[in-house]
N, C-alpha and C. Protein backbone atom coordinates (compact mmCIF):
# COMPACT_ATOMS: atom_id res chain seq x y z
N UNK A 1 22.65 0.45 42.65
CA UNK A 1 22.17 -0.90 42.85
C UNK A 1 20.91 -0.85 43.71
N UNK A 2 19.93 -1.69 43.06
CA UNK A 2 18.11 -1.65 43.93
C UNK A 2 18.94 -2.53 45.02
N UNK A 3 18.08 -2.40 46.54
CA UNK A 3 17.88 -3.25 47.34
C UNK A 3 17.23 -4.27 47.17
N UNK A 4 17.09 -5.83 47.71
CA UNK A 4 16.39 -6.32 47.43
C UNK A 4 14.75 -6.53 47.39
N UNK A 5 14.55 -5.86 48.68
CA UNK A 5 13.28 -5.19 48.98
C UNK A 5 12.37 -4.38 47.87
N UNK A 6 13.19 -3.48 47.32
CA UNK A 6 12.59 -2.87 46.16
C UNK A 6 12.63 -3.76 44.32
N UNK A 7 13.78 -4.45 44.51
CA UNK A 7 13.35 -5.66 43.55
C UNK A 7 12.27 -6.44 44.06
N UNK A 8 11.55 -6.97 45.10
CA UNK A 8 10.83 -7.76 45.04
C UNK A 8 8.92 -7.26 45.01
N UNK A 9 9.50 -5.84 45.41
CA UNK A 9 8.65 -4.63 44.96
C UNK A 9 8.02 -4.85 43.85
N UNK A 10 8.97 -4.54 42.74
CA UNK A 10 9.18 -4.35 41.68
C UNK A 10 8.14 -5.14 41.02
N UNK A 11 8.97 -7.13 41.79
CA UNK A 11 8.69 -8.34 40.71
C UNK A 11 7.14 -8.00 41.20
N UNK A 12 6.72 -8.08 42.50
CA UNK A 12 5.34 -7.64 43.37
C UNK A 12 4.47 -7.03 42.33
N UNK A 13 4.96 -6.11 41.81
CA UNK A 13 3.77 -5.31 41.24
C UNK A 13 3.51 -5.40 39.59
N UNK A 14 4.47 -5.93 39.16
CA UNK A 14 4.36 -6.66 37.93
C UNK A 14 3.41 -7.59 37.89
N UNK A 15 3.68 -8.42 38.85
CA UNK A 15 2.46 -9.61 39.00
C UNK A 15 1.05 -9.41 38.88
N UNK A 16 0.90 -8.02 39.75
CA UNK A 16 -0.59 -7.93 39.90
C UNK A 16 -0.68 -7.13 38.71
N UNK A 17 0.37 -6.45 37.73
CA UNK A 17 -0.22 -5.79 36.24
C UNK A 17 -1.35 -6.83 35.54
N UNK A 18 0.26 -8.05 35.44
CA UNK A 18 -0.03 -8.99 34.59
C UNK A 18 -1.46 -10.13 34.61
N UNK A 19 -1.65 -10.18 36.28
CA UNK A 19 -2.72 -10.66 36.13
C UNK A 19 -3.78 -9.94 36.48
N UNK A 20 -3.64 -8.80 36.35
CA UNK A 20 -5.27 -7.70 35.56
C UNK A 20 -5.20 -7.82 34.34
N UNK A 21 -4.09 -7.99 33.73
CA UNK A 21 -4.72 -8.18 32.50
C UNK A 21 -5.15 -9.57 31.39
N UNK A 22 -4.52 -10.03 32.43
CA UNK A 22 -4.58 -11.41 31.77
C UNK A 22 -5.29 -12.47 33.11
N UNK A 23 -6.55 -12.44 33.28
CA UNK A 23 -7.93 -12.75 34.04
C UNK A 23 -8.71 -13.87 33.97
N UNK A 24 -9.52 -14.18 34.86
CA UNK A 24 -10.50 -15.53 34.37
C UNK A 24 -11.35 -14.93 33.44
N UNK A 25 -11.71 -13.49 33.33
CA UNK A 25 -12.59 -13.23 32.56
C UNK A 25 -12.26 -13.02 31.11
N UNK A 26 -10.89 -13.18 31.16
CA UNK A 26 -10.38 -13.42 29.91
C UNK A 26 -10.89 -14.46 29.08
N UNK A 27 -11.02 -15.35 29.59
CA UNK A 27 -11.27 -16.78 29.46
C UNK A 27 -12.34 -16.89 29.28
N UNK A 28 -13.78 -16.54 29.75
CA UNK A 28 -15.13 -15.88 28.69
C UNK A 28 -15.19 -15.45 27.92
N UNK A 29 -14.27 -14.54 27.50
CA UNK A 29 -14.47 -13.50 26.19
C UNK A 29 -14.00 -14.79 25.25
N UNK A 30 -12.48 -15.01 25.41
CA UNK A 30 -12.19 -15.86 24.50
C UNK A 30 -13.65 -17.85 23.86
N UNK A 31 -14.20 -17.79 25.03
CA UNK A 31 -14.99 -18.54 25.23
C UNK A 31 -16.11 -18.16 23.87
N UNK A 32 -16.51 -16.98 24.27
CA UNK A 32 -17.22 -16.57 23.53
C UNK A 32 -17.33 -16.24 22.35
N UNK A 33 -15.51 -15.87 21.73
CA UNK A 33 -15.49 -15.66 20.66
C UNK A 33 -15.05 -16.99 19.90
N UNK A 34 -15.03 -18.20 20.44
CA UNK A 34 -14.74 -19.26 19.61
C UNK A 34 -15.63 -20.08 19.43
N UNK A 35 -17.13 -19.99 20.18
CA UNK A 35 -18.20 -20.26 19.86
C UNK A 35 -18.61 -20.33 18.30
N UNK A 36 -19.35 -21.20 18.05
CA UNK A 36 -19.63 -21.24 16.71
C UNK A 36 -20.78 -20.13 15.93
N UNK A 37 -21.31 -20.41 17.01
CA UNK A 37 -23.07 -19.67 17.57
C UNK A 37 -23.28 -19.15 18.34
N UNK A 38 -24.02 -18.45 18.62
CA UNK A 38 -24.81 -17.75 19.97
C UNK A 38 -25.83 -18.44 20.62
N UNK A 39 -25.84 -18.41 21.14
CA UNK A 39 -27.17 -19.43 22.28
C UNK A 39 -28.81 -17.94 21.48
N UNK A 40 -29.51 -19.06 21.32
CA UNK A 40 -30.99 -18.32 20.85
C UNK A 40 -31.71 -19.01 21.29
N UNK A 41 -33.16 -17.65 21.60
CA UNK A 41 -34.02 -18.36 22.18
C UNK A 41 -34.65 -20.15 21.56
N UNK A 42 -34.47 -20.20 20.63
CA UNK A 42 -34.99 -21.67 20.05
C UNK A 42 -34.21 -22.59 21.23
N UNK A 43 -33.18 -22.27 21.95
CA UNK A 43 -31.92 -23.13 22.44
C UNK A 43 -32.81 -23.38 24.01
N UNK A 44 -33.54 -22.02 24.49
CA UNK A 44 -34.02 -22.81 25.60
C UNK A 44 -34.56 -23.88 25.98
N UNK A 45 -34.94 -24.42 25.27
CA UNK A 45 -36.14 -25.75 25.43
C UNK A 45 -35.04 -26.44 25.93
N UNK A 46 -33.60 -26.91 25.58
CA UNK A 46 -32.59 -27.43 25.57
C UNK A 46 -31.65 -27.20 26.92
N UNK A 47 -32.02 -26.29 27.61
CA UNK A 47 -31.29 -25.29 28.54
C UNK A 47 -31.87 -26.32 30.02
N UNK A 48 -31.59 -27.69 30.09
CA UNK A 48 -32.22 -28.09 31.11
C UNK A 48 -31.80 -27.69 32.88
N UNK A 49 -30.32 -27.41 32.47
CA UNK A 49 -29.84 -27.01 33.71
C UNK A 49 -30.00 -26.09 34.23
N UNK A 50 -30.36 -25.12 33.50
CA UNK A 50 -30.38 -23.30 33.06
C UNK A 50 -31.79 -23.34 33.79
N UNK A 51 -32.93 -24.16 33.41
CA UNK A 51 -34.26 -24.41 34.29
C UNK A 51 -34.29 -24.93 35.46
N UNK A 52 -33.12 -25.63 35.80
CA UNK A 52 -33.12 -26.21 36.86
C UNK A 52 -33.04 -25.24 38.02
N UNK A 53 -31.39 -24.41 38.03
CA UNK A 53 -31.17 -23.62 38.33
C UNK A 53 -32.47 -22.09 38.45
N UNK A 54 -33.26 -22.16 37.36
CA UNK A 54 -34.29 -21.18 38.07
C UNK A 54 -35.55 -21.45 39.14
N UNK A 55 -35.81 -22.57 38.88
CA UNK A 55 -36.36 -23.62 39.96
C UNK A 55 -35.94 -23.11 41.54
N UNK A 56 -34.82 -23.87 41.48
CA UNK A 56 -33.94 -23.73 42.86
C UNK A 56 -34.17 -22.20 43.04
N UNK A 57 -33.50 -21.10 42.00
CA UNK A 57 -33.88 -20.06 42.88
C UNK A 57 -34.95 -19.64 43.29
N UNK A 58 -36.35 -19.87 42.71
CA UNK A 58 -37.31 -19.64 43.39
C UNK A 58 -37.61 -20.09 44.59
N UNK A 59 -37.02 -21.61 44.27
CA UNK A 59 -37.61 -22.31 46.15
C UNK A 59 -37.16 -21.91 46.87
N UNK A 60 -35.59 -21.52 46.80
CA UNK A 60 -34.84 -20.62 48.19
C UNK A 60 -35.59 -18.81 48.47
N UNK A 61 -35.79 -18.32 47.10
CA UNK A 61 -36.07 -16.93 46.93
C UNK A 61 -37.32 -16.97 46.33
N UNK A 62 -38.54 -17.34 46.64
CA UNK A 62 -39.63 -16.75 46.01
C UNK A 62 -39.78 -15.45 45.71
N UNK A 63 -41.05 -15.32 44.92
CA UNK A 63 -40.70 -13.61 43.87
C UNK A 63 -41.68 -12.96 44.89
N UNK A 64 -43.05 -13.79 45.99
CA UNK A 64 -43.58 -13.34 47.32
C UNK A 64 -43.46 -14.29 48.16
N UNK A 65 -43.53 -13.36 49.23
CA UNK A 65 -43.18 -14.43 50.42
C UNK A 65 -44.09 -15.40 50.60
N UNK A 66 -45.24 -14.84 50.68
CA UNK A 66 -47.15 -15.80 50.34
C UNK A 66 -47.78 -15.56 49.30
N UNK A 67 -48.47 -16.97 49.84
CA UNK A 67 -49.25 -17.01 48.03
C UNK A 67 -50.64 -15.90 48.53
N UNK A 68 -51.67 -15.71 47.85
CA UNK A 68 -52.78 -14.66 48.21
C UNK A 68 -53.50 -15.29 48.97
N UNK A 69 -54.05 -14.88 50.39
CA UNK A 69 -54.86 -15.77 50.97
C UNK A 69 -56.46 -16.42 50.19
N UNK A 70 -56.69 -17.62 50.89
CA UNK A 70 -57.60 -17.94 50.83
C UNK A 70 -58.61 -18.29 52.31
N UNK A 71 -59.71 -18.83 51.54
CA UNK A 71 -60.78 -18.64 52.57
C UNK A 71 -61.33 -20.16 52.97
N UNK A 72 -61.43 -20.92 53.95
CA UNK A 72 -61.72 -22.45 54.01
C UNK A 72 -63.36 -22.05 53.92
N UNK A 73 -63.79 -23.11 52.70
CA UNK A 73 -65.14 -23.12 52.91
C UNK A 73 -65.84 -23.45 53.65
N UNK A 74 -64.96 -24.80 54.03
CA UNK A 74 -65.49 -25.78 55.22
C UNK A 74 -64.46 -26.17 56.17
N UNK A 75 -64.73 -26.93 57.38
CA UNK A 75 -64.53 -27.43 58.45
C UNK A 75 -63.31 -28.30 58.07
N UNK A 76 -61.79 -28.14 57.59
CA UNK A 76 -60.51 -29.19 56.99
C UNK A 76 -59.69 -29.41 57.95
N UNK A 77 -59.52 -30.69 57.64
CA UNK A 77 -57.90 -30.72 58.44
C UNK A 77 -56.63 -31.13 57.63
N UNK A 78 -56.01 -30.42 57.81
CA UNK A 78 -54.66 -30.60 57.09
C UNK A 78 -53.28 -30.73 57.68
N UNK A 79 -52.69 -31.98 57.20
CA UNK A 79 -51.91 -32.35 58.24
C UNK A 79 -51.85 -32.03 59.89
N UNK A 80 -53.34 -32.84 60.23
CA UNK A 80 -53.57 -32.67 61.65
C UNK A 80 -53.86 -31.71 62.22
N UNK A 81 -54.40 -30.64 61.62
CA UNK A 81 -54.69 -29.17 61.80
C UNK A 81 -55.67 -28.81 61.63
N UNK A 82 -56.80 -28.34 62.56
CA UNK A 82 -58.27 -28.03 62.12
C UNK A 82 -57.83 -26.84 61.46
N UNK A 83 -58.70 -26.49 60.43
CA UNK A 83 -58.94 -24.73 60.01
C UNK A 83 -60.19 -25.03 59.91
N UNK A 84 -61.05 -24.04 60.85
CA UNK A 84 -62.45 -24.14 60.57
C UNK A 84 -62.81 -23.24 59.37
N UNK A 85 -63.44 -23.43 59.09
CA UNK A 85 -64.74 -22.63 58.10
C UNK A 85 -64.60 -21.34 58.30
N UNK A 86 -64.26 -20.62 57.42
CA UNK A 86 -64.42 -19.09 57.37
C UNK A 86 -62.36 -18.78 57.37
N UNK A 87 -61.91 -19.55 58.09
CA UNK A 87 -60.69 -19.26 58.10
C UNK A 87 -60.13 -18.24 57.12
N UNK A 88 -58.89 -17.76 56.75
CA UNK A 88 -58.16 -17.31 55.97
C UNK A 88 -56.54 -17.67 56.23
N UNK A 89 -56.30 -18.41 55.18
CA UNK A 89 -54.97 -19.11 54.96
C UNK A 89 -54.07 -18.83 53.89
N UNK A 90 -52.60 -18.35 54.55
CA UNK A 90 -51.79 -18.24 54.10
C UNK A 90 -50.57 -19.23 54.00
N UNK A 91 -50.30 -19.38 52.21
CA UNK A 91 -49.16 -20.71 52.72
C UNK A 91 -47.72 -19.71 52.52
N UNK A 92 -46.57 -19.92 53.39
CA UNK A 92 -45.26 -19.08 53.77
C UNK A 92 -44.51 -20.04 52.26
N UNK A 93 -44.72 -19.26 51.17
CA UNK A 93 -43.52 -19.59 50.41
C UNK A 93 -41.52 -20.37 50.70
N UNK A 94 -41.52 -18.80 51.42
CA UNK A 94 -40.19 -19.18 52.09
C UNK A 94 -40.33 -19.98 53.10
N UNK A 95 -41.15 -20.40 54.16
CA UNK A 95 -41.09 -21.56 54.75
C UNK A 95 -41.17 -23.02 53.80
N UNK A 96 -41.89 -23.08 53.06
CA UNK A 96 -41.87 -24.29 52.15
C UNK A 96 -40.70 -24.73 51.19
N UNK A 97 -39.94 -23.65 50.65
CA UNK A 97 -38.90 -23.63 50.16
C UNK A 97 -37.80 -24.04 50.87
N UNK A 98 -37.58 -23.77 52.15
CA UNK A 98 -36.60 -23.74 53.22
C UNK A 98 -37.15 -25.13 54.04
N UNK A 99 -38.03 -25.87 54.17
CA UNK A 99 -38.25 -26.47 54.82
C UNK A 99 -37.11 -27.66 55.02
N UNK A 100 -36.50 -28.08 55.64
CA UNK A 100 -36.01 -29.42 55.68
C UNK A 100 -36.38 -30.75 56.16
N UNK A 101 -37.99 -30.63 56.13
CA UNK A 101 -38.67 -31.73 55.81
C UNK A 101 -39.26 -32.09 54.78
N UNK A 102 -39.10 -30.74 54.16
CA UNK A 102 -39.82 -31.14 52.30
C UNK A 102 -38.34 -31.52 51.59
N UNK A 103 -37.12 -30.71 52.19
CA UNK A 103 -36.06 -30.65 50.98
C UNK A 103 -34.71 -31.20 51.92
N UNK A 104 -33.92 -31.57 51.25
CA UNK A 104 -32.42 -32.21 51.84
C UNK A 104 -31.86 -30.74 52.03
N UNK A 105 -30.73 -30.19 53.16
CA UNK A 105 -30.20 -29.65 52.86
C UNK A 105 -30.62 -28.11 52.21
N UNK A 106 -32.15 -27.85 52.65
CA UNK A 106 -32.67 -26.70 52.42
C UNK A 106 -32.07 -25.68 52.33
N UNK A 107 -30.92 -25.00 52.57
CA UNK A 107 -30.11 -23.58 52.07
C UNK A 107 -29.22 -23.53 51.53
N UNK A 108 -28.98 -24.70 50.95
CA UNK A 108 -28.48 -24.87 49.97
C UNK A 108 -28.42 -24.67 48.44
N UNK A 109 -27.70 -24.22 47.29
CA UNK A 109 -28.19 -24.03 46.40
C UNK A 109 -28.19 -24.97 45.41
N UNK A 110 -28.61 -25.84 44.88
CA UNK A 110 -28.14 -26.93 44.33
C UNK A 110 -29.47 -27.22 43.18
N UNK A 111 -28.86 -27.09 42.07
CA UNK A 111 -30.31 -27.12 40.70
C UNK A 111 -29.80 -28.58 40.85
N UNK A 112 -28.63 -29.50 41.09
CA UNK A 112 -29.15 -30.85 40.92
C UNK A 112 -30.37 -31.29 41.06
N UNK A 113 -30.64 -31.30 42.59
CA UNK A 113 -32.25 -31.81 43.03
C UNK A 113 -33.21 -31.84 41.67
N UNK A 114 -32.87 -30.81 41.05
CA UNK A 114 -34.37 -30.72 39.77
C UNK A 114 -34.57 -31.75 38.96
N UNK A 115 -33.24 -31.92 38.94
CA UNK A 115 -32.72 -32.95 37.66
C UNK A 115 -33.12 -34.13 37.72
N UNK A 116 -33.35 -34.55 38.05
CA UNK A 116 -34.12 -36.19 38.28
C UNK A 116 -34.97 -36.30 37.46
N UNK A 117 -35.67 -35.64 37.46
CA UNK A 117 -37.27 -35.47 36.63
C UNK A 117 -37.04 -34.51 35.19
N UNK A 118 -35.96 -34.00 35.04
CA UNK A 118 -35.92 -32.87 33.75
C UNK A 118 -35.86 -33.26 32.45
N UNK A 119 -36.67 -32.52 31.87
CA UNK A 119 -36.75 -33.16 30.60
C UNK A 119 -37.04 -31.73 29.82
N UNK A 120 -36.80 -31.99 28.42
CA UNK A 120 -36.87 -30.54 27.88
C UNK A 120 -38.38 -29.77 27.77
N UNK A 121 -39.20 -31.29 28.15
CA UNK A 121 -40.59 -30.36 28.67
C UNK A 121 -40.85 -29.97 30.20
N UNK A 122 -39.98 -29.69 31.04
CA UNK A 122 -39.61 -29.64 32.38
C UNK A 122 -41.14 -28.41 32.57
N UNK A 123 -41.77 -28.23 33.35
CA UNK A 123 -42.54 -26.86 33.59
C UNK A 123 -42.03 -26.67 34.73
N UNK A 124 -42.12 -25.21 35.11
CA UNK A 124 -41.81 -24.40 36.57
C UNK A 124 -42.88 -24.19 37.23
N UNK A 125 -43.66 -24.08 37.03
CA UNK A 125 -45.54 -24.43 37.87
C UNK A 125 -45.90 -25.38 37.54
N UNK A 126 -45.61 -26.34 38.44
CA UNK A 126 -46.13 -27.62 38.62
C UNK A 126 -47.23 -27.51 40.04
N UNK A 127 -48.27 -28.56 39.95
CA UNK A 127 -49.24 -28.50 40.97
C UNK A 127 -48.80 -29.10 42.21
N UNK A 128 -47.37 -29.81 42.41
CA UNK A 128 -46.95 -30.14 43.36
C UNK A 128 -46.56 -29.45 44.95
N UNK A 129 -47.30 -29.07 45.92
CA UNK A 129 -47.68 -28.22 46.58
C UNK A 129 -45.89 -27.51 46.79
N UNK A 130 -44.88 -28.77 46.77
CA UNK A 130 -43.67 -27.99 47.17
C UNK A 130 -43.28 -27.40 45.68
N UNK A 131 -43.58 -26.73 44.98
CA UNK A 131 -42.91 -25.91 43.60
C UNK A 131 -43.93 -24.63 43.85
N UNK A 132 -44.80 -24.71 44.54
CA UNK A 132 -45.77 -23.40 44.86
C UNK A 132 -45.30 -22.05 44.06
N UNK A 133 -43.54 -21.91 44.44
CA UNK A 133 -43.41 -20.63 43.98
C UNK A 133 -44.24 -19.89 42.75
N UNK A 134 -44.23 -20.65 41.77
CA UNK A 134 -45.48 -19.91 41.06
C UNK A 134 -46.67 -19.94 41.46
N UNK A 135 -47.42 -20.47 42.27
CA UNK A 135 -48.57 -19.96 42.20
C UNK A 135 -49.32 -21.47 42.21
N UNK A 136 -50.34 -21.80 42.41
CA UNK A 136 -51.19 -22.94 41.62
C UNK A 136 -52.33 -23.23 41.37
N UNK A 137 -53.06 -23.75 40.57
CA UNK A 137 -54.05 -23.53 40.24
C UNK A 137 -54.82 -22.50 39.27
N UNK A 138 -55.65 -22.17 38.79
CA UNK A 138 -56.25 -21.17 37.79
C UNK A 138 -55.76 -19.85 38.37
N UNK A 139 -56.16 -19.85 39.83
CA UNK A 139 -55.66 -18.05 40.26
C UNK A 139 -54.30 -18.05 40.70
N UNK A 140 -53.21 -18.77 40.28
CA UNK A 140 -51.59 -19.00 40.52
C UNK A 140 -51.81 -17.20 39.34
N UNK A 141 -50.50 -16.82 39.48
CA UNK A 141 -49.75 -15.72 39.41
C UNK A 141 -49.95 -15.73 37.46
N UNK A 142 -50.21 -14.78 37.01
CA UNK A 142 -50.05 -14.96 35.56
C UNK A 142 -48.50 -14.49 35.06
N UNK A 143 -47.89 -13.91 35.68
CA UNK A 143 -46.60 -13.64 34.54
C UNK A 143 -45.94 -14.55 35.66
N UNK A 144 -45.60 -15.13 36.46
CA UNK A 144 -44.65 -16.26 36.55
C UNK A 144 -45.05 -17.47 35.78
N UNK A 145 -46.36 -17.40 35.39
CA UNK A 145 -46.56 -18.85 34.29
C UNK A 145 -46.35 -18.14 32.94
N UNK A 146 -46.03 -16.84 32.62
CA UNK A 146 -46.04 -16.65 31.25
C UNK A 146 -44.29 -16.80 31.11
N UNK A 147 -43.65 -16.23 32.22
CA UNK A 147 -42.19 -16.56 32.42
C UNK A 147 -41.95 -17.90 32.37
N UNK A 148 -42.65 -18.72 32.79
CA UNK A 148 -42.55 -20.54 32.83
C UNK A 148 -42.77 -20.98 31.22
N UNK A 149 -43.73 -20.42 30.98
CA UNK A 149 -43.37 -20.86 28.97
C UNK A 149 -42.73 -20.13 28.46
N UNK A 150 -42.62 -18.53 28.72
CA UNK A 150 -41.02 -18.39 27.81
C UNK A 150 -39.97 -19.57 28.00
N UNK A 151 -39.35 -19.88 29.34
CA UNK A 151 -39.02 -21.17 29.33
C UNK A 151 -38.68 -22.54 28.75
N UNK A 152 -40.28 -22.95 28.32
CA UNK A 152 -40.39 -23.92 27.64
C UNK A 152 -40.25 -24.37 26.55
């Protein structure tokens, strides 16, 4: 006769067989195989959340920390800030991303925020100084805008 200890052993380790084999990731595969279709590239344009979500990760994780400096031609002030002439300015990606005066809740990960505005012509380089992560303007980054129309 088992002790009870070693029956509950027993039931113990059965449990954890059964659920290795039978998993959440079970539940993808099967996902996957009852799909009708495969997701194809034609499907991105459609993928609004899927853009959203890459959005967000750039603003938390830019692909550089700064954009390439530039040079003030002239005498500016920007938000109350002389930069004289000749300067060289760097804008902090990850500060702008993180800011919690540009964003609610800045470390947060949340592709909602995107969504307001998404549409299946959504772009990821926008000239809006807070989406920077790509780049802006003519000398913005060329393969994060060629990555932004694969995208599109």
């Amino acid at each position: 006769m088992q002790s009870k200890d070693t029956c509950d052993l027993i039931l113990w380790l059965q449990e954890i067989i059964i659920a290795t084999v039978d998993n959440p990731s079970n539940a993808v595969e099967w996902a996957l195989a009852e799909m009708e279709r495969l997701v194809e590239e034609s499907d991105i344009q459609n993928l609004t959340y899927l853009k959203a979500c890459i959005r967000e990760a750039f603003r938390i994780h830019p692909y550089h920390p700064f954009n390439p400096p530039h040079v003030a031609i002239s005498d500016t002030i920007i938000a109350g800030y002389l930069i004289p002439k000749d300067s060289h300015v760097m804008l902090s990606r990850i500060g702008l991303g993180r800011n919690p005066r540009v964003w609610v809740n800045p470390l947060e990960f949340r592709p909602e925020r995107h969504l307001n505005n998404a549409t299946s012509t959504m772009v990821l380089a926008e000239p809006e100084l807070r989406f920077v992560s790509f780049g802006a303007g003519r000398r913005g980054c060329p393969l994060p805008c060629h990555l932004a129309l694969q995208l599109q």
